[in-house]
Protein backbone atom coordinates (compact mmCIF):
# COMPACT_ATOMS: atom_id res chain seq x y z
CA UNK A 1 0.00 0.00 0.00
CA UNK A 2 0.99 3.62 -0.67
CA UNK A 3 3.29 5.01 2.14
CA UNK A 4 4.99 8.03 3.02
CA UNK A 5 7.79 8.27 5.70
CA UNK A 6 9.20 11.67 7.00
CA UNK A 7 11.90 12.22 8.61
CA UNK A 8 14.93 15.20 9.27
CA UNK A 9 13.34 17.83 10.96
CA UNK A 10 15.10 18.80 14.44
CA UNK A 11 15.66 22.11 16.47
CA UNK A 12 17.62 24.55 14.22
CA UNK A 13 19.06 28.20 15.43
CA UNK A 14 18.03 30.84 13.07
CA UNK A 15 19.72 30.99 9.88
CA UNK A 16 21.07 27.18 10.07
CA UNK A 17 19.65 24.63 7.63
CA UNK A 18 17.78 21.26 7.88
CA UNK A 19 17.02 18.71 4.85
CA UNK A 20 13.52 16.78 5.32
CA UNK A 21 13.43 13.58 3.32
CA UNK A 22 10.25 11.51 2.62
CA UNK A 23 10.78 8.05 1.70
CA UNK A 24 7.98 6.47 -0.74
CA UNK A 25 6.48 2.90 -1.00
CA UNK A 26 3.88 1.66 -2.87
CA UNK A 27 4.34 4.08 -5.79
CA UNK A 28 7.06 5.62 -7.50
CA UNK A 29 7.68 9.36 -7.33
CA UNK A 30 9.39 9.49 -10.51
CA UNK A 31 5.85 9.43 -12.06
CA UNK A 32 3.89 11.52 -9.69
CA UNK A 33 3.37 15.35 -8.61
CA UNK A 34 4.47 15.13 -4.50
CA UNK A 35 4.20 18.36 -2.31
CA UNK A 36 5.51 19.69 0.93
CA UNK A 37 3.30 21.27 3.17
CA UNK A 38 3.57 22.42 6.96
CA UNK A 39 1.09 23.39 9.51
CA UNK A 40 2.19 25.53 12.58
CA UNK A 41 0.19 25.66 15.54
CA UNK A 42 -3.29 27.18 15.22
CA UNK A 43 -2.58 27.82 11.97
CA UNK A 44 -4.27 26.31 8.60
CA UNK A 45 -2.01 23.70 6.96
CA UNK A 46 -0.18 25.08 3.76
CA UNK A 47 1.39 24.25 0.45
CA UNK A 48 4.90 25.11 0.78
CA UNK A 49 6.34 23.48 -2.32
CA UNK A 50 5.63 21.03 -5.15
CA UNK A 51 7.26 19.18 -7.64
CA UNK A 52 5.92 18.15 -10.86
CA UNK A 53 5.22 14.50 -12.63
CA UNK A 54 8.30 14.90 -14.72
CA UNK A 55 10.21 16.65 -12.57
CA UNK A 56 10.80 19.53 -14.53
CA UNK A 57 8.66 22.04 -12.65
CA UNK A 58 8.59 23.26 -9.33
CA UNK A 59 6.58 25.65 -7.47
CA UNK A 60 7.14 27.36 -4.19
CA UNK A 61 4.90 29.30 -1.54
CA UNK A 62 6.39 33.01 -1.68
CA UNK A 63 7.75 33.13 1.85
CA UNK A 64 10.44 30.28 1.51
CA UNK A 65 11.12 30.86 -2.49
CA UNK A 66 15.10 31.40 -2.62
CA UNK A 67 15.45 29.28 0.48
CA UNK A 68 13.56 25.97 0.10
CA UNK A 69 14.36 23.80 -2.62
CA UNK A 70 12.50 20.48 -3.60
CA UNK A 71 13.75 17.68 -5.52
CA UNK A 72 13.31 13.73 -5.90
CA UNK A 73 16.20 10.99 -5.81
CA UNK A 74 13.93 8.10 -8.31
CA UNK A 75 16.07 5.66 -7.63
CA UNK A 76 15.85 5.81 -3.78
CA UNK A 77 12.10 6.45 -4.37
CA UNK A 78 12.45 9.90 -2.10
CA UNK A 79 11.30 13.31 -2.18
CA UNK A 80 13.70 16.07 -0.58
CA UNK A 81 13.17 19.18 1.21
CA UNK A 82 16.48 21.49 1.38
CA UNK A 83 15.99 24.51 3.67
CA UNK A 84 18.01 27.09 4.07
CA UNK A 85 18.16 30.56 6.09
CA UNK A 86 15.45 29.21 8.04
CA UNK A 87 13.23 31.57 10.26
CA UNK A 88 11.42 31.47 13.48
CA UNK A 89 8.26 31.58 11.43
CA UNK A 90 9.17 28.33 9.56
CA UNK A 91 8.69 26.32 13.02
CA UNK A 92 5.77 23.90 12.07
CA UNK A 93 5.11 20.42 11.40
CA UNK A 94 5.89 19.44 7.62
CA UNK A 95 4.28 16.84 5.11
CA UNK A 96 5.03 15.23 2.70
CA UNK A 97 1.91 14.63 0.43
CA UNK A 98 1.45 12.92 -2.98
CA UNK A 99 -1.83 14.75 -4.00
CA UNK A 100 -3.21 11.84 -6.74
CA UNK A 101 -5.59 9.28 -5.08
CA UNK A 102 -8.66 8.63 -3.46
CA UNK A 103 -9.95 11.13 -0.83
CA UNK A 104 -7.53 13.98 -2.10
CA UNK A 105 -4.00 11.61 -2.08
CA UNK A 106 -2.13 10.47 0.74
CA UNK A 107 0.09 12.37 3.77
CA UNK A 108 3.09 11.31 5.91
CA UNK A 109 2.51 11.31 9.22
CA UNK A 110 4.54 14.65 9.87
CA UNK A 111 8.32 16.12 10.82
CA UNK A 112 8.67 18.75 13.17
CA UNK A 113 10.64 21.66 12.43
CA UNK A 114 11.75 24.06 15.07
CA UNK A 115 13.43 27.25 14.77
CA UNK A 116 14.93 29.26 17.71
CA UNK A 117 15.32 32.54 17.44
């Protein structure tokens, strides 16, 4: 069955960097459209970046663009999240989603991310 593992996030001073990796089974990513998201406390959960089927296009919310890079490794079925010059405000919990399937795709079950200022 489709599953998507997390992992990578940690406590982080301001400025430093973290890489989030989410480890696939079940499908291949080098097929798909997979997205990051992140949801901070008592906050809505958001799209932070997304990487196309072919892998050619990439999209990015406008507060981490220049920061945040996504990318896939196919053959170790995983989808990356680089960040960079992180913030205080990017303390949340982050997803990894692959948005095709029934009931609106499937999620990870989450990475936190903390950022001390």
């Amino acid at each position: 069955q489709v599953q998507l593992v997390e992992s990578g996030g940690g406590l982080v001073q301001s400025g430093g960097s973290l890489r989030l990796s989410c480890v696939a089974s079940g499908f291949s990513v080098s097929v798909n459209a997979m997205n990051w998201y992140r949801q901070a406390p008592g906050k809505e959960r958001e799209l932070v970046a997304s990487i196309s089927s072919s892998g050619s296009i990439t999209y990015y919310t406008p507060s981490v663009k220049g920061r945040f890079t996504i990318s896939r490794d196919n053959a170790e079925n995983t989808v990356y999240l680089q960040m960079n010059s992180l913030k205080p405000e990017d303390t949340a919990t982050y997803y990894c989603r692959r948005p095709s399937g029934p009931r609106g795709g499937y999620w990870g079950q989450g990475t936190q991310v903390t950022v001390a200022s």
